[in-house]
N, C-alpha and C. Protein backbone atom coordinates (compact mmCIF):
# COMPACT_ATOMS: atom_id res chain seq x y z
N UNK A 1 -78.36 114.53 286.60
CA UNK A 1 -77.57 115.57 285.95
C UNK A 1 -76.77 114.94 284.81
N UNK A 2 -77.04 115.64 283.93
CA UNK A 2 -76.16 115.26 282.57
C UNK A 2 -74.26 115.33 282.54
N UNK A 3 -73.97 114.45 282.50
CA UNK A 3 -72.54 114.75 282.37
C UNK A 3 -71.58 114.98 280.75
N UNK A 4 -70.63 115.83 280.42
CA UNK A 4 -70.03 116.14 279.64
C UNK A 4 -68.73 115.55 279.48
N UNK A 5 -68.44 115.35 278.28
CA UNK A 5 -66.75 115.63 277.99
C UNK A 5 -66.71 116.95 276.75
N UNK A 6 -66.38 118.10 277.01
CA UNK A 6 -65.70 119.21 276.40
C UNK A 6 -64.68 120.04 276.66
N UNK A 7 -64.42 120.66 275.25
CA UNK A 7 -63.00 121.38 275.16
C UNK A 7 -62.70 121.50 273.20
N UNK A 8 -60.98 121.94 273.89
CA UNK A 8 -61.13 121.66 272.36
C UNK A 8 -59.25 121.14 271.63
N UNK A 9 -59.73 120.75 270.68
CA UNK A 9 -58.54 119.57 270.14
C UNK A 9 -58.00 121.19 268.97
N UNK A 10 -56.47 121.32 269.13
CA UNK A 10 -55.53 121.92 268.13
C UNK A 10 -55.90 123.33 268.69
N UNK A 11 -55.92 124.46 269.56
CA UNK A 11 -56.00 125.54 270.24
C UNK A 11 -56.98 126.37 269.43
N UNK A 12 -56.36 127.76 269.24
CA UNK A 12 -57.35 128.85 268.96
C UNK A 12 -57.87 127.56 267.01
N UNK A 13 -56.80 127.53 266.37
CA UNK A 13 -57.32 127.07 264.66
C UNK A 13 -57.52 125.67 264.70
N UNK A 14 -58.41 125.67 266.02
CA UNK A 14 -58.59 124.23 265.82
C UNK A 14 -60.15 124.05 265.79
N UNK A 15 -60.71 122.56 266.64
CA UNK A 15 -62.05 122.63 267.04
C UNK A 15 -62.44 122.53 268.34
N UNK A 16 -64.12 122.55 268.14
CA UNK A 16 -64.44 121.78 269.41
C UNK A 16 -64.81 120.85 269.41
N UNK A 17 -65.08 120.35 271.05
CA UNK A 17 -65.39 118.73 270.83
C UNK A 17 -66.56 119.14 272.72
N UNK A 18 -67.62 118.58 272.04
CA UNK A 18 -69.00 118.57 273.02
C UNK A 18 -69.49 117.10 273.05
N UNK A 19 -69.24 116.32 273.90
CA UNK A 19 -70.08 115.00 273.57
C UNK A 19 -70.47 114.90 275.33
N UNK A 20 -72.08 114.29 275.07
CA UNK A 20 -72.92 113.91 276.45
C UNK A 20 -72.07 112.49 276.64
N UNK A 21 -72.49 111.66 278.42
CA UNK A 21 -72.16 110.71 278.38
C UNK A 21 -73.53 110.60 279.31
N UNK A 22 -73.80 108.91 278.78
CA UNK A 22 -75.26 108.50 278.94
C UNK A 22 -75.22 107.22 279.48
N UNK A 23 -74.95 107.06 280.68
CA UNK A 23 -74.35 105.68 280.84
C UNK A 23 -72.69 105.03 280.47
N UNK A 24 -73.23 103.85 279.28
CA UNK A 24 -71.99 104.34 278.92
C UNK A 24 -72.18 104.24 277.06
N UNK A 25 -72.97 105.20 277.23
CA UNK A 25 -73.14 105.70 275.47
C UNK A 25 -72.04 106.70 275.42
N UNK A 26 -71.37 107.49 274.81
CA UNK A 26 -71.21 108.89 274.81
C UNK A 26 -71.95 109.19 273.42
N UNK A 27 -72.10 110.47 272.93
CA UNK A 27 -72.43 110.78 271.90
C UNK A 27 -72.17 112.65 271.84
N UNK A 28 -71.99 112.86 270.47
CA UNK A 28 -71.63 114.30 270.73
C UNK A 28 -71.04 114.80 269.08
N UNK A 29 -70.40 115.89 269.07
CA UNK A 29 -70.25 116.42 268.25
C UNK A 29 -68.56 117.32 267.97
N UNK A 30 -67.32 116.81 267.05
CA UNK A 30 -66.08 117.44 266.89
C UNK A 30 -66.50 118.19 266.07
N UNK A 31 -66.14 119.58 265.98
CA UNK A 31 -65.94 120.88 264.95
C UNK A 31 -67.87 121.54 265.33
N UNK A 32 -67.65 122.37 264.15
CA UNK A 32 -69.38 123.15 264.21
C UNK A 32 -70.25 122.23 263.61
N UNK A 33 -71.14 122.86 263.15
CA UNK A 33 -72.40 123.02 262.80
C UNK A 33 -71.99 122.46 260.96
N UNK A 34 -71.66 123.12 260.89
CA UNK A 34 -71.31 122.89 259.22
C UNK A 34 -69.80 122.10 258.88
N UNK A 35 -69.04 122.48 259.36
CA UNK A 35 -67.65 121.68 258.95
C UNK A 35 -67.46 121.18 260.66
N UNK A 36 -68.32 119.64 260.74
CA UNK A 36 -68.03 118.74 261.83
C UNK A 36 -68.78 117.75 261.82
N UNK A 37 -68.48 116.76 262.89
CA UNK A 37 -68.67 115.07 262.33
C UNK A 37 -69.61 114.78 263.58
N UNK A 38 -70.38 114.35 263.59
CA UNK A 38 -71.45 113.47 264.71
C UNK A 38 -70.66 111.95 265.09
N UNK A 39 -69.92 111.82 266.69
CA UNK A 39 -69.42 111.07 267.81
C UNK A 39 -70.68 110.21 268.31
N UNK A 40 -70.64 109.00 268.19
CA UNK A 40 -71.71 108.43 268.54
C UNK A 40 -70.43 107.02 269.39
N UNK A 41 -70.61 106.75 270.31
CA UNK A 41 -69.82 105.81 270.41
C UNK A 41 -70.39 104.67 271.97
N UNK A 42 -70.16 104.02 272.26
CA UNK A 42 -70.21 102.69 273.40
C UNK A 42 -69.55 102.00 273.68
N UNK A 43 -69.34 101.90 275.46
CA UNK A 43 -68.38 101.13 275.85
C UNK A 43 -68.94 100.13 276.21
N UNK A 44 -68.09 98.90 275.29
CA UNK A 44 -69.14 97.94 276.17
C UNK A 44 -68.03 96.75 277.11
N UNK A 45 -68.83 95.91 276.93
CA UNK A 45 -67.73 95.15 278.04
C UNK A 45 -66.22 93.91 277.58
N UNK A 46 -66.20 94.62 276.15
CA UNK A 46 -64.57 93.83 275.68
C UNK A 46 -64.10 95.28 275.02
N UNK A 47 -64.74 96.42 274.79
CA UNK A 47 -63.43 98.00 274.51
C UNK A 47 -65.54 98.70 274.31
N UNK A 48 -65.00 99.13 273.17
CA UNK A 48 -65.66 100.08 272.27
C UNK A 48 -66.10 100.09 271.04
N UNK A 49 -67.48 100.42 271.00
CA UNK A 49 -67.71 100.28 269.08
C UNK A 49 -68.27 101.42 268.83
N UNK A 50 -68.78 102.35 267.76
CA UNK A 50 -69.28 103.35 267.61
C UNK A 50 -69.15 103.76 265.78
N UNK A 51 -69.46 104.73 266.07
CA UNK A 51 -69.26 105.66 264.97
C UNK A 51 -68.84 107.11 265.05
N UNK A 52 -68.42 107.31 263.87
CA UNK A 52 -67.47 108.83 263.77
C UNK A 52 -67.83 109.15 261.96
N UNK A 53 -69.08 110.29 261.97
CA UNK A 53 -69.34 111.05 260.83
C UNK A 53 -69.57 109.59 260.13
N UNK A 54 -68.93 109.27 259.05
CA UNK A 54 -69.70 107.27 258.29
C UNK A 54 -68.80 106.25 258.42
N UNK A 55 -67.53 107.24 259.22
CA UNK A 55 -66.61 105.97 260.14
C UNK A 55 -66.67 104.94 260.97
N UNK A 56 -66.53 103.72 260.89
CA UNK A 56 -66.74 102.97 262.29
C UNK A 56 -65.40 103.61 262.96
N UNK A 57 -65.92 102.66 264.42
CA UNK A 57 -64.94 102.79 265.64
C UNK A 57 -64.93 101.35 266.54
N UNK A 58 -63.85 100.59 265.75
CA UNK A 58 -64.16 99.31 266.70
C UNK A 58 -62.70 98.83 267.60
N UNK A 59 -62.62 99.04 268.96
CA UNK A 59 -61.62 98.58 269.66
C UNK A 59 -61.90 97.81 270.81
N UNK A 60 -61.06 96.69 270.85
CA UNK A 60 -61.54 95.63 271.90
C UNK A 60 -59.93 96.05 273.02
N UNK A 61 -59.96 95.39 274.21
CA UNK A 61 -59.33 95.50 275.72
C UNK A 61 -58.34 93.87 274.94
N UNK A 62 -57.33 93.99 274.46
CA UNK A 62 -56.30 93.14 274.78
C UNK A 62 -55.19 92.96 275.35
N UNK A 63 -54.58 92.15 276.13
CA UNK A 63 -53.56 92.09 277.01
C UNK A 63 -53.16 93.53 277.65
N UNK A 64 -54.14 94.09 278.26
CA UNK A 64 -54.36 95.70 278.78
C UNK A 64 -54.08 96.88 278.09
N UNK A 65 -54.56 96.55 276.55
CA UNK A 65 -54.57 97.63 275.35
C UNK A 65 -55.91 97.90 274.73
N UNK A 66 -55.90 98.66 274.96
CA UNK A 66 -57.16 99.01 273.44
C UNK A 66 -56.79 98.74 272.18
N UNK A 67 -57.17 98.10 271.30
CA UNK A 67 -56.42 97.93 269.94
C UNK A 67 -57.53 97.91 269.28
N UNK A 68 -57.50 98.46 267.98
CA UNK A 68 -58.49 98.29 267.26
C UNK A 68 -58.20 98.98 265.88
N UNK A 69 -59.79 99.77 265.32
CA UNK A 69 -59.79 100.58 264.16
C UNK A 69 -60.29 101.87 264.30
N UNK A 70 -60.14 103.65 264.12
CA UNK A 70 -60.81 104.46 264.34
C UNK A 70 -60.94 104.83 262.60
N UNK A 71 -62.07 104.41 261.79
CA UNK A 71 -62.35 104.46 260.42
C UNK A 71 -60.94 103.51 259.86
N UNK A 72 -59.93 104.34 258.60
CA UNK A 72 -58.90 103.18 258.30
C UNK A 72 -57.96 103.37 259.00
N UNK A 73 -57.97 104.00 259.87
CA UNK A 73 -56.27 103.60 261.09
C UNK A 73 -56.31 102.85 262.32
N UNK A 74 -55.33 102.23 262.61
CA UNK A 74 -55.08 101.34 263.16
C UNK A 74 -54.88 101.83 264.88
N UNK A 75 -55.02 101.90 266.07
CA UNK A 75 -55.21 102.30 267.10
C UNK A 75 -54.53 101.62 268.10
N UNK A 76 -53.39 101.77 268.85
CA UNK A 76 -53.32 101.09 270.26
C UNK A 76 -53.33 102.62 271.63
N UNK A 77 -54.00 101.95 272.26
CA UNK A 77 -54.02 102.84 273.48
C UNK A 77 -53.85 102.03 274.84
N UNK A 78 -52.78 102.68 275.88
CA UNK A 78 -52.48 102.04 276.66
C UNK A 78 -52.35 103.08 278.02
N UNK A 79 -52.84 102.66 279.05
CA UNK A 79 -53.00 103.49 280.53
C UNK A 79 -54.71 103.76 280.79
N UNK A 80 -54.61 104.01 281.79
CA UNK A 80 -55.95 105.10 282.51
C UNK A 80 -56.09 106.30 282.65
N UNK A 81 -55.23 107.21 283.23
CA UNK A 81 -54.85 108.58 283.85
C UNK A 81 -53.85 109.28 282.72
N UNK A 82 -53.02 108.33 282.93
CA UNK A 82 -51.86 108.70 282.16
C UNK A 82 -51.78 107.85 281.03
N UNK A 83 -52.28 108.05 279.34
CA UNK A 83 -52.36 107.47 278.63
C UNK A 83 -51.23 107.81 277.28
N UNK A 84 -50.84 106.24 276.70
CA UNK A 84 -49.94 106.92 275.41
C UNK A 84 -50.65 105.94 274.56
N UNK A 85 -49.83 105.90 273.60
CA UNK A 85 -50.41 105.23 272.47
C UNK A 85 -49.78 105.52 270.71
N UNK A 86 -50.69 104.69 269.79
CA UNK A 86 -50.60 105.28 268.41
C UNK A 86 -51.31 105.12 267.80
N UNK A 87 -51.40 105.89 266.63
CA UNK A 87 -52.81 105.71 265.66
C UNK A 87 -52.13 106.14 264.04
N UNK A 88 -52.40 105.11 263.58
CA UNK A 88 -52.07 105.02 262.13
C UNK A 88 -50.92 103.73 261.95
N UNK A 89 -49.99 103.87 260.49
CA UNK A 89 -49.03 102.69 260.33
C UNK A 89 -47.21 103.37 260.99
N UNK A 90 -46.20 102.82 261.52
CA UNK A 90 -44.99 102.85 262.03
C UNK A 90 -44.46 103.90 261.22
N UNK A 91 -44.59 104.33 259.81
CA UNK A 91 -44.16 105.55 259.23
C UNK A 91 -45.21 106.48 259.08
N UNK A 92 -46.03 106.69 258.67
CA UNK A 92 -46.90 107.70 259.09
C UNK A 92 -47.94 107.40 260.07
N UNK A 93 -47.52 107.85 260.99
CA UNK A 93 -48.55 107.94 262.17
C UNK A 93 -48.25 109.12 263.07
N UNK A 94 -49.01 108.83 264.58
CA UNK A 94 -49.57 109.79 265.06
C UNK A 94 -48.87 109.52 266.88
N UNK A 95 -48.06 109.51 267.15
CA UNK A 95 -47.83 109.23 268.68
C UNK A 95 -48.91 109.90 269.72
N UNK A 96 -49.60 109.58 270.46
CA UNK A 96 -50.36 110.05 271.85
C UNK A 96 -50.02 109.99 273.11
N UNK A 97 -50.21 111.21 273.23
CA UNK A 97 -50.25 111.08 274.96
C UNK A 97 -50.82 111.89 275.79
N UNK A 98 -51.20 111.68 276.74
CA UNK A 98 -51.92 112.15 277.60
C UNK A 98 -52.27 112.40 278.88
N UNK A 99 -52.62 113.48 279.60
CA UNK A 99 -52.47 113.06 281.18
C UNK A 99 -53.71 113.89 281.78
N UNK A 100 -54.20 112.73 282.54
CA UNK A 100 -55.42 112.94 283.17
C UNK A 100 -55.32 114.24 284.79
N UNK A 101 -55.68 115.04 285.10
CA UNK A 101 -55.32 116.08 286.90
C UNK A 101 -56.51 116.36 286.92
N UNK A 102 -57.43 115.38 288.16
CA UNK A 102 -58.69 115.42 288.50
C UNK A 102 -59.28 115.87 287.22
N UNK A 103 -60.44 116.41 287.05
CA UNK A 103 -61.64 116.56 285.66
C UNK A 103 -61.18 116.97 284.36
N UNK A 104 -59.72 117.27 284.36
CA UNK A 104 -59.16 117.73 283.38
C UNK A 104 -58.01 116.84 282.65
N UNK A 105 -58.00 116.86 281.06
CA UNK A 105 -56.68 116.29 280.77
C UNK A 105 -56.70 117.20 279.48
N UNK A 106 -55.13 116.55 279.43
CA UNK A 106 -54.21 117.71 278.69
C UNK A 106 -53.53 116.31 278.01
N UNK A 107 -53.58 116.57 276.38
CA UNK A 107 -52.40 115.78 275.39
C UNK A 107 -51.93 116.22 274.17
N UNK A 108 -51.14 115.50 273.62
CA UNK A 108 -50.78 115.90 272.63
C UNK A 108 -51.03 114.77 271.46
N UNK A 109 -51.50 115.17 270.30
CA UNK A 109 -51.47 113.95 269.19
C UNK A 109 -50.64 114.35 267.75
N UNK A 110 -49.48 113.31 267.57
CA UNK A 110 -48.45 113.72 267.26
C UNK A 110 -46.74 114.61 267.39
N UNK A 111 -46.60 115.06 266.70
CA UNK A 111 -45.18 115.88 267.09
C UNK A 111 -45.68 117.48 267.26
N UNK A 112 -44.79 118.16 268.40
CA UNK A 112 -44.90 119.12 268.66
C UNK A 112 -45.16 120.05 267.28
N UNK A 113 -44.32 120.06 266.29
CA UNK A 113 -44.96 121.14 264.93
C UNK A 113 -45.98 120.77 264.40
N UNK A 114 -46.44 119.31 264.06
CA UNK A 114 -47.33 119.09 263.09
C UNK A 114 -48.60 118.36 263.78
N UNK A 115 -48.11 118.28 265.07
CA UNK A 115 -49.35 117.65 265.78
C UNK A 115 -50.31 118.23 266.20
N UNK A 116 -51.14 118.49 267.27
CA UNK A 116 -52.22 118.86 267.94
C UNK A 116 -52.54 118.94 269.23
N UNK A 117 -52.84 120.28 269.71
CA UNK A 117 -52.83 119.55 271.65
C UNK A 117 -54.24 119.24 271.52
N UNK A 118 -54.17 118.83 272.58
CA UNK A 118 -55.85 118.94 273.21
C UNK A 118 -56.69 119.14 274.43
N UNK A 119 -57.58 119.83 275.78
CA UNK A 119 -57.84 120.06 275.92
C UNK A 119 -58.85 120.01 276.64
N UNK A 120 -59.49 118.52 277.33
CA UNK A 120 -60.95 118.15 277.79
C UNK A 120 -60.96 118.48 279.15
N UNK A 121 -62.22 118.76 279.29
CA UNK A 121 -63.05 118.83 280.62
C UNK A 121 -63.85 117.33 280.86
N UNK A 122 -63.26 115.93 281.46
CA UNK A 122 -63.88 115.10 281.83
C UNK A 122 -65.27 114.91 282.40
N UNK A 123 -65.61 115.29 282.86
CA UNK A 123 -67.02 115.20 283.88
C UNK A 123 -66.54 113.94 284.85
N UNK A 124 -67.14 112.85 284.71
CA UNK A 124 -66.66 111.76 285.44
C UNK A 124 -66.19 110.95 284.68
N UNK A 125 -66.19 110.85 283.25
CA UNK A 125 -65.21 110.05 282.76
C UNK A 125 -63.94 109.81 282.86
N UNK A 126 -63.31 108.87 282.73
CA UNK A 126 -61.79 108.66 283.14
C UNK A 126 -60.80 108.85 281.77
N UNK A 127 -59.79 109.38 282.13
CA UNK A 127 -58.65 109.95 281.30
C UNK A 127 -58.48 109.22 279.75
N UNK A 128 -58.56 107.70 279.84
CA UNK A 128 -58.89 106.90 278.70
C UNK A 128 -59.70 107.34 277.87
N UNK A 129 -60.94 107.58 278.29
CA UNK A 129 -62.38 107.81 277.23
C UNK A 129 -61.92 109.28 276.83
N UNK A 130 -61.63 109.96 277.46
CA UNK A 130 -61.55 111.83 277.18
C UNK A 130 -60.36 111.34 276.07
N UNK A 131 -59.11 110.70 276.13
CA UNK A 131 -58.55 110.53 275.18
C UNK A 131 -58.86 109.79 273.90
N UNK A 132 -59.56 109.11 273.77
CA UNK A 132 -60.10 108.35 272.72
C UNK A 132 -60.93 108.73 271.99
N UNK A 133 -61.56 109.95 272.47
CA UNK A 133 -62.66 111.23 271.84
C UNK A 133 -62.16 112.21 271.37
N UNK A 134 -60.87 112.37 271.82
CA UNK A 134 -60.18 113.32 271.02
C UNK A 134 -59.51 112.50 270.10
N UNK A 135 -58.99 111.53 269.74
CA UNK A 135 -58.40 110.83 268.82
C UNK A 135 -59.76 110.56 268.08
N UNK A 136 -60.33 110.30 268.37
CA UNK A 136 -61.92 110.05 267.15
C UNK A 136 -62.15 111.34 266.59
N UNK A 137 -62.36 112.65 267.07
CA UNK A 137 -62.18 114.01 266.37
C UNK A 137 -61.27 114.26 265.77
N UNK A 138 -59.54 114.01 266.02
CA UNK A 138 -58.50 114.30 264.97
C UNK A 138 -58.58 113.40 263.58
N UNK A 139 -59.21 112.01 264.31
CA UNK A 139 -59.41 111.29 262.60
C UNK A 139 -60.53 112.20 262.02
N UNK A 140 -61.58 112.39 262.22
CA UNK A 140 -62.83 112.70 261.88
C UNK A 140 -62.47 114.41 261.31
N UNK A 141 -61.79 114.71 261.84
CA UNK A 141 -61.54 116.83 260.88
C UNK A 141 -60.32 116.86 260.85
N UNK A 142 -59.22 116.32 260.78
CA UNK A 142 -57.80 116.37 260.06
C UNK A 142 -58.27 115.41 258.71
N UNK A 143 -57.85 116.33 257.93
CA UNK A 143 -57.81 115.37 256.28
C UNK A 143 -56.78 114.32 256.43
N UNK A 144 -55.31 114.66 257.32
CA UNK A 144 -54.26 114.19 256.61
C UNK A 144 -54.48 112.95 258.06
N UNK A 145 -54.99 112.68 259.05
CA UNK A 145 -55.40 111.29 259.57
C UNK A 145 -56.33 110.38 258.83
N UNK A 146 -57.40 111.04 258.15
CA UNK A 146 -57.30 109.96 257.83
C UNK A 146 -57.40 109.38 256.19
N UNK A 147 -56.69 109.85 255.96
CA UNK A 147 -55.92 109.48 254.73
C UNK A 147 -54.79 108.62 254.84
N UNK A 148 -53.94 107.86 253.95
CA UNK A 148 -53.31 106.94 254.79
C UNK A 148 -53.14 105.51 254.32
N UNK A 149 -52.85 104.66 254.58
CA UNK A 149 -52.44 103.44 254.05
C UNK A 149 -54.03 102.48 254.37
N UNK A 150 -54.81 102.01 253.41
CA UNK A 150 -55.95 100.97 253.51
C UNK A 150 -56.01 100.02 253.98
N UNK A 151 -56.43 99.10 254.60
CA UNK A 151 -56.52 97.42 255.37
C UNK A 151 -56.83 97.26 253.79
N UNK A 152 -55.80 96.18 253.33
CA UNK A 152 -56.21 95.21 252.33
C UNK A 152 -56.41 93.62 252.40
């Protein structure tokens, strides 16, 4: 049986987010048909690498963080169940958080006015990955993530 992570990131004016999990491929799709980005991503055994629409996605497991890159922002993610984190630079960025209740989690990315909730149906994935798929969709269909300060 095929397992899922769906739902959807920013409520009724927001999107969706459909991605299979294949092992430990996921792959899938934030927004429609026409205005949305193809989730291709893998966990492997030091974080995650992937792609998002012609974005990379590269985060490695350090001192019990995810740290990495989701396209040009900068990423830490920290927990299992109950996950927080940030994405982008100390003045413009994005606070996360998140909380896993059996197959379901519920977060928020950013501040209550200008941020985004979000919304997943896990399958058997754990609270981490459902969050990190929705942070790969807010970079991937918010203009203003990922726009932003460049790695020079």
């Amino acid at each position: 049986m095929e397992d899922f992570i769906k739902g959807r990131l920013g409520g009724a004016d927001g999107y969706d987010i459909r991605c299979s999990i294949d092992g430990d491929k996921i792959s899938g799709r934030a927004g429609g048909k026409l205005h949305g980005k193809d989730i291709e991503l893998e966990i492997t055994d030091r974080g995650v690498r992937g792609t998002v629409g012609n974005d990379s996605v590269t985060i490695e497991l350090q001192e019990g963080e995810l740290r990495g890159q989701v396209g040009s922002q900068k990423l830490v993610l920290r927990g299992v169940d109950r996950v927080t984190g940030f994405m982008g630079e100390p003045i413009v960025g994005w606070n996360i958080v998140a909380q896993q209740q059996g197959d379901y989690l519920s977060g928020q990315l950013g501040s209550t006015v200008l941020g985004r909730t979000f919304n997943l149906e896990l399958g058997s994935a754990p609270g981490w990955v459902g969050t990190l798929v929705a942070v790969v969709a807010f970079y991937a269909l918010e203009p203003r993530a990922s726009m932003g300060v460049k790695a020079s």
